[in-house]
PDB file of N, CA and C in Angstrom:
ATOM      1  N   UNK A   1     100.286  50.255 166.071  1.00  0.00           N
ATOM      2  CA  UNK A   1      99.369  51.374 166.059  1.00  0.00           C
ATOM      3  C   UNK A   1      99.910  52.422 165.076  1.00  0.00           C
ATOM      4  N   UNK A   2      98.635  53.050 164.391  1.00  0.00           N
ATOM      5  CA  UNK A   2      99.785  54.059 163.246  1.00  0.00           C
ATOM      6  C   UNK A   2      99.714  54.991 163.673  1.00  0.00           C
ATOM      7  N   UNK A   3     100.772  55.797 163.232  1.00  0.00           N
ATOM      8  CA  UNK A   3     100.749  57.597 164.015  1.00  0.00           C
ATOM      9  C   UNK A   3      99.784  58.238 162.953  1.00  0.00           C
ATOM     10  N   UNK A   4      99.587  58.991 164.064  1.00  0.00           N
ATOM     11  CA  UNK A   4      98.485  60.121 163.152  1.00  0.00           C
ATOM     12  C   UNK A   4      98.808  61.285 162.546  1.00  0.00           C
ATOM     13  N   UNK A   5      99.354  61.813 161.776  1.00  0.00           N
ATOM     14  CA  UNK A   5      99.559  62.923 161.445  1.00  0.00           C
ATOM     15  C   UNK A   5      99.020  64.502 161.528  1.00  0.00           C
ATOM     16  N   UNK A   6      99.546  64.979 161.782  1.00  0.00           N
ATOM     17  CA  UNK A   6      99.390  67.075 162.468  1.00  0.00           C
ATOM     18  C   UNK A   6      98.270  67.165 161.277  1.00  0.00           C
ATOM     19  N   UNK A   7      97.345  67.610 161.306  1.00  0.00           N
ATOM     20  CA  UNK A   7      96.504  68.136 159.803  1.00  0.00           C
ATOM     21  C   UNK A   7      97.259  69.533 159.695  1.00  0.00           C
ATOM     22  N   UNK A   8      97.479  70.131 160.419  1.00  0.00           N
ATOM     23  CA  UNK A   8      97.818  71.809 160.174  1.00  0.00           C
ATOM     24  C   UNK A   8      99.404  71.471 159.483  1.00  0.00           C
ATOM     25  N   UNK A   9     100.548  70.499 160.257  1.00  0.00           N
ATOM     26  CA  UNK A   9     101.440  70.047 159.273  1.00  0.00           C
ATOM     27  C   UNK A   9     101.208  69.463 158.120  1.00  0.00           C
ATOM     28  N   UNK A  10     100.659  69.066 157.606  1.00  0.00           N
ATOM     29  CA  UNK A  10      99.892  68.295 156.398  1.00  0.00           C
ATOM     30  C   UNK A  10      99.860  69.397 155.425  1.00  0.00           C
ATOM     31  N   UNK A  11      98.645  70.187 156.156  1.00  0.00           N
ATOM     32  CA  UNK A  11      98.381  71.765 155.190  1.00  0.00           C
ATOM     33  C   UNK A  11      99.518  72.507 154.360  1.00  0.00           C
ATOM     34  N   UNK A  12     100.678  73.043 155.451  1.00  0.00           N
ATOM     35  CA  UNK A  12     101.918  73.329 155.749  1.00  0.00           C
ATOM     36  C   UNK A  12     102.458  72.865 154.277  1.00  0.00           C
ATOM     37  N   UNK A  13     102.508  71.437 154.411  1.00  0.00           N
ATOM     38  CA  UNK A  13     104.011  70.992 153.617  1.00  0.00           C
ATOM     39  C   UNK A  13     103.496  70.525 152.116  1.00  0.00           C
ATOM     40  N   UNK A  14     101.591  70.938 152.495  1.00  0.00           N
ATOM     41  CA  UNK A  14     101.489  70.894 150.876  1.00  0.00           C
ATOM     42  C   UNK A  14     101.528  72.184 150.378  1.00  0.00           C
ATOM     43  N   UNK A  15     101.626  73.410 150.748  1.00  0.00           N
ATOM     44  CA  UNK A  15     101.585  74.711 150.248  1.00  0.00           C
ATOM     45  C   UNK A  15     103.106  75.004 149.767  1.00  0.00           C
ATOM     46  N   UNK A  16     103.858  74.625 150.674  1.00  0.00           N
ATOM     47  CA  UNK A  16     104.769  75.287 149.694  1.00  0.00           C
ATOM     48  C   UNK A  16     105.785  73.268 148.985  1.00  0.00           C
ATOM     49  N   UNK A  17     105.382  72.086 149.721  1.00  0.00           N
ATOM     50  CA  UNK A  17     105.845  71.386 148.899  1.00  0.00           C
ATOM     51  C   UNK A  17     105.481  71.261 147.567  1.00  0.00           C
ATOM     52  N   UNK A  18     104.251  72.053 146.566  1.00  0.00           N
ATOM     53  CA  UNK A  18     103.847  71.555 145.707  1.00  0.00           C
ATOM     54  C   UNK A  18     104.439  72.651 144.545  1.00  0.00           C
ATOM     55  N   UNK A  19     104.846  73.687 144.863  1.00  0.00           N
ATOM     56  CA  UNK A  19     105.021  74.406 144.343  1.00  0.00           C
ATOM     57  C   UNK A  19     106.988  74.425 144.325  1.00  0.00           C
ATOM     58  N   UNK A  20     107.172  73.737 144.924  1.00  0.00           N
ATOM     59  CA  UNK A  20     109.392  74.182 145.381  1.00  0.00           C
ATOM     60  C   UNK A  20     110.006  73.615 144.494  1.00  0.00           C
ATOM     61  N   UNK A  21     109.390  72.641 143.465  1.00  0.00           N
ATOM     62  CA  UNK A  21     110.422  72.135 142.636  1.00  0.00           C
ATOM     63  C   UNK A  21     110.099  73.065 141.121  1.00  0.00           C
ATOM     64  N   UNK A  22     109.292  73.347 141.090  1.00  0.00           N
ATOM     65  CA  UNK A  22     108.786  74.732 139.974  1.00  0.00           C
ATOM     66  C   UNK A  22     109.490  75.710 139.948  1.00  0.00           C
ATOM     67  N   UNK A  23     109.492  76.753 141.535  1.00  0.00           N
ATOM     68  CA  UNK A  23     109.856  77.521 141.454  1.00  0.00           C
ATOM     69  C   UNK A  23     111.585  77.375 141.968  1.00  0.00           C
ATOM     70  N   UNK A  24     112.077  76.143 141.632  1.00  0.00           N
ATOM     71  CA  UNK A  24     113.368  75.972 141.691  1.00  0.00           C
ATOM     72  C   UNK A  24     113.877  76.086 140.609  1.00  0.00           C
ATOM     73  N   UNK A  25     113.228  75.458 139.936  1.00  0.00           N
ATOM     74  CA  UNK A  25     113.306  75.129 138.148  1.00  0.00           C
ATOM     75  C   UNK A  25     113.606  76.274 137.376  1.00  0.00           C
ATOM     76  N   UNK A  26     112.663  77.525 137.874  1.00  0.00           N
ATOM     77  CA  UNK A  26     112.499  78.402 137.474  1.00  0.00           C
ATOM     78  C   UNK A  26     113.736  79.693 138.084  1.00  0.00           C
ATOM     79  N   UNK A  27     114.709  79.741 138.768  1.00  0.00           N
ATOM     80  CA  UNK A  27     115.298  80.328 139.511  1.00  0.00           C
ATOM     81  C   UNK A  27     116.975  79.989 138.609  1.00  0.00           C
ATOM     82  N   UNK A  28     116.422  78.551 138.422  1.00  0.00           N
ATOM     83  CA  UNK A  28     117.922  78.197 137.708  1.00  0.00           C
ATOM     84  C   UNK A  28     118.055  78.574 136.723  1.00  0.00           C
ATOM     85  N   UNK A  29     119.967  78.334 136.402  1.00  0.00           N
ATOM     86  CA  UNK A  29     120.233  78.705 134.656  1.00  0.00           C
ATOM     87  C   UNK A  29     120.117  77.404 133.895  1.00  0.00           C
ATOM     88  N   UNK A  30     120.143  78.173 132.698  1.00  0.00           N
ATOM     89  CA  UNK A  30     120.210  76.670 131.763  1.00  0.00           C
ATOM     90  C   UNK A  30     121.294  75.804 131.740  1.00  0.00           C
ATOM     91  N   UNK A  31     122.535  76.053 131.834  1.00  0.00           N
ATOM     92  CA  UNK A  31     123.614  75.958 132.728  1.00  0.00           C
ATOM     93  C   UNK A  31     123.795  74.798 133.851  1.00  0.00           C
ATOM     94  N   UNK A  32     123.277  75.449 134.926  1.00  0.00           N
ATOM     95  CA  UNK A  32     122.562  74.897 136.112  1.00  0.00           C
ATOM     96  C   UNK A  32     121.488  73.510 135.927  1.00  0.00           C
ATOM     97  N   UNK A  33     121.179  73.950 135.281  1.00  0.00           N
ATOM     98  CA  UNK A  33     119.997  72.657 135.014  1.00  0.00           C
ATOM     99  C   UNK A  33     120.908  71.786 133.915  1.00  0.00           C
ATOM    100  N   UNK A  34     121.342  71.845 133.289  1.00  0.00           N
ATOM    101  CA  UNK A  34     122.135  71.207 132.399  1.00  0.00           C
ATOM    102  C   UNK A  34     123.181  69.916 133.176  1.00  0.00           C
ATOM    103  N   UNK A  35     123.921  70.729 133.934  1.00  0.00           N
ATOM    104  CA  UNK A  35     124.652  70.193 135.347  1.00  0.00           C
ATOM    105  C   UNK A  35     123.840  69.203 135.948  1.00  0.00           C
ATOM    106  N   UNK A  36     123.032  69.198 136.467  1.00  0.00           N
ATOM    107  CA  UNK A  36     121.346  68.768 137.221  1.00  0.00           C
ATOM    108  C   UNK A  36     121.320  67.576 136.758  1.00  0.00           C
ATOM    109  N   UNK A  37     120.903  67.694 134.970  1.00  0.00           N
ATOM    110  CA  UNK A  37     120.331  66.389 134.204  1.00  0.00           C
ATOM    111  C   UNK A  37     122.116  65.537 133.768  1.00  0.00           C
ATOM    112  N   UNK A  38     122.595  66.363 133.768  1.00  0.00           N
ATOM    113  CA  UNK A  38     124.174  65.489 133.812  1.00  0.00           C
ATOM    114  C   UNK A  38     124.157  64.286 134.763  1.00  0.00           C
ATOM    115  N   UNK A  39     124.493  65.269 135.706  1.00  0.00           N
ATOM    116  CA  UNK A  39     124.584  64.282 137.344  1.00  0.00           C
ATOM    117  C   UNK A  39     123.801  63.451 137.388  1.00  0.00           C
ATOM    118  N   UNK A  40     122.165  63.685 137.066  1.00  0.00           N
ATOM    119  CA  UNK A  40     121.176  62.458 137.227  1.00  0.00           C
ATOM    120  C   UNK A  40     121.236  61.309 136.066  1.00  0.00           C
ATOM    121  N   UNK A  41     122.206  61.665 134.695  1.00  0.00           N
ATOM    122  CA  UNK A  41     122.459  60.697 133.531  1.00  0.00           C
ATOM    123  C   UNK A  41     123.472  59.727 134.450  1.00  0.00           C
ATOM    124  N   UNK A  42     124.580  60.272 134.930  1.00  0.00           N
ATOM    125  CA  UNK A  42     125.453  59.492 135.223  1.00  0.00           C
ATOM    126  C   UNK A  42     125.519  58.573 136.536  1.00  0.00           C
ATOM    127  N   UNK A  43     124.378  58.941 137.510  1.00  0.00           N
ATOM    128  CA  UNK A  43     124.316  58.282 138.547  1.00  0.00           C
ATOM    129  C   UNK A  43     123.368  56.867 137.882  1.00  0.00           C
ATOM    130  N   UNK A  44     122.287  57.390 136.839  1.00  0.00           N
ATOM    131  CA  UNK A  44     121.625  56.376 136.395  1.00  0.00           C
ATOM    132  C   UNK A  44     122.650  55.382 135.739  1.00  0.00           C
ATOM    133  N   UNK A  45     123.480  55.554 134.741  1.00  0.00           N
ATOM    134  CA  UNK A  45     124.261  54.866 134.490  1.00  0.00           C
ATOM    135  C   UNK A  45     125.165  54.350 134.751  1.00  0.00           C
ATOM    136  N   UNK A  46     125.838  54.820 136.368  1.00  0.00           N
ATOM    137  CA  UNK A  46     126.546  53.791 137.466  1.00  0.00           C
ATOM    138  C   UNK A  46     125.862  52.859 137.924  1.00  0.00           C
ATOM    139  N   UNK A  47     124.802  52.908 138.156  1.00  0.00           N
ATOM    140  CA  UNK A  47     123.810  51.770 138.960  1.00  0.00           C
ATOM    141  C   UNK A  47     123.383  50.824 137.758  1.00  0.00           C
ATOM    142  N   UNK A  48     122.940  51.395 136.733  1.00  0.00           N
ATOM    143  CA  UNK A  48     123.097  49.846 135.738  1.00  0.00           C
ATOM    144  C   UNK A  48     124.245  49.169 135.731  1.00  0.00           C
ATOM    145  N   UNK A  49     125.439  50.205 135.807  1.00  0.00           N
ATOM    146  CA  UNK A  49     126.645  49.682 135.204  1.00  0.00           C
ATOM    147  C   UNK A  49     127.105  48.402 136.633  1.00  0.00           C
ATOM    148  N   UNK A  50     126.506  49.216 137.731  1.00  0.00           N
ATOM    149  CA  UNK A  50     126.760  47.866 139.223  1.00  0.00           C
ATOM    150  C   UNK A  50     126.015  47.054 139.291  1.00  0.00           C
ATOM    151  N   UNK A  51     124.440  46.879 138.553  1.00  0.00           N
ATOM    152  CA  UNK A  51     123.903  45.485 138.567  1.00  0.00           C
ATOM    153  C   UNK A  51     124.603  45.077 137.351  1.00  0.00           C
ATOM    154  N   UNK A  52     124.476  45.113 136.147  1.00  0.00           N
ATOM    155  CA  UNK A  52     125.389  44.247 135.412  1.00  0.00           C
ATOM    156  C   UNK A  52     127.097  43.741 135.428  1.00  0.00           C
ATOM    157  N   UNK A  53     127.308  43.881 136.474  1.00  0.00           N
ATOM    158  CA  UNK A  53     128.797  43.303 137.501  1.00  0.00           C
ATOM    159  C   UNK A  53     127.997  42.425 138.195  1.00  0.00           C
ATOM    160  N   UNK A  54     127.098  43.038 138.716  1.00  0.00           N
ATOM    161  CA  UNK A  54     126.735  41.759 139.423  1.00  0.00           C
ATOM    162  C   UNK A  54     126.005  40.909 139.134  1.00  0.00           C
ATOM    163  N   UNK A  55     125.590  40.997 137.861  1.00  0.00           N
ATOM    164  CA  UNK A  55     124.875  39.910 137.442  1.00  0.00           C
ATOM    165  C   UNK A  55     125.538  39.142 136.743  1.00  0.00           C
ATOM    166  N   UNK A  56     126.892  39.446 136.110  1.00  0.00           N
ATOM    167  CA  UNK A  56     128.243  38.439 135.594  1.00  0.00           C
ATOM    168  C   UNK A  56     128.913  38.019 136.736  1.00  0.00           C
ATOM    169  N   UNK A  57     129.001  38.501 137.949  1.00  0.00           N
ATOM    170  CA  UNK A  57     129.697  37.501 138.954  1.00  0.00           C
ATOM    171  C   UNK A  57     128.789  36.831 139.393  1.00  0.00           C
ATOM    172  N   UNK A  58     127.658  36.669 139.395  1.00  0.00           N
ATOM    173  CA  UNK A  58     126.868  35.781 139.807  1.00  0.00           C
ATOM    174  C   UNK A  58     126.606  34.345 138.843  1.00  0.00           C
ATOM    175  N   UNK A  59     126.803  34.886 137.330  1.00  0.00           N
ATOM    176  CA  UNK A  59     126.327  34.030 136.061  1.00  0.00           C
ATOM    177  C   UNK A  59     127.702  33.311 136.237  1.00  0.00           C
ATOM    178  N   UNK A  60     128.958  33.970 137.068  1.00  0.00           N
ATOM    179  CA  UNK A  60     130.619  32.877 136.665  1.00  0.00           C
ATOM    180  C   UNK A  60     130.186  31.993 137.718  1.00  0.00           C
ATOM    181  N   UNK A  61     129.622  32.197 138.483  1.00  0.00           N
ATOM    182  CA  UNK A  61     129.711  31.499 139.516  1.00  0.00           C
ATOM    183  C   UNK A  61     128.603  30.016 139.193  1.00  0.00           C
TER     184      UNK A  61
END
């Protein structure tokens, strides 16, 4: 059976969810955001870097 969801929560979490990553954006330094897109370069490029390990221990095997 699926749950039904609150409409008044619904309302709620689109008023200020649509707007929080904007006015986050906007709050930060360039600095700050710089840091931000760092962290998200290098997590992207650990996780390639762990499927291609695992796709050579799989190819020795």
């Amino acid at each position: 059976m699926a749950k039904k969801k609150n409409p008044n929560a619904v309302a709620l979490g689109k008023l200020g969810g649509s707007k929080g990553g904007k006015i986050r954006a906007a709050k930060l330094t360039s600095e700050e955001r710089r840091e931000i897109a760092r962290n998200a370069v290098l997590a992207r490029w650990a996780k390639a870097r762990e499927k291609a390990q695992q796709k050579d221990l799989q190819d020795k095997t």
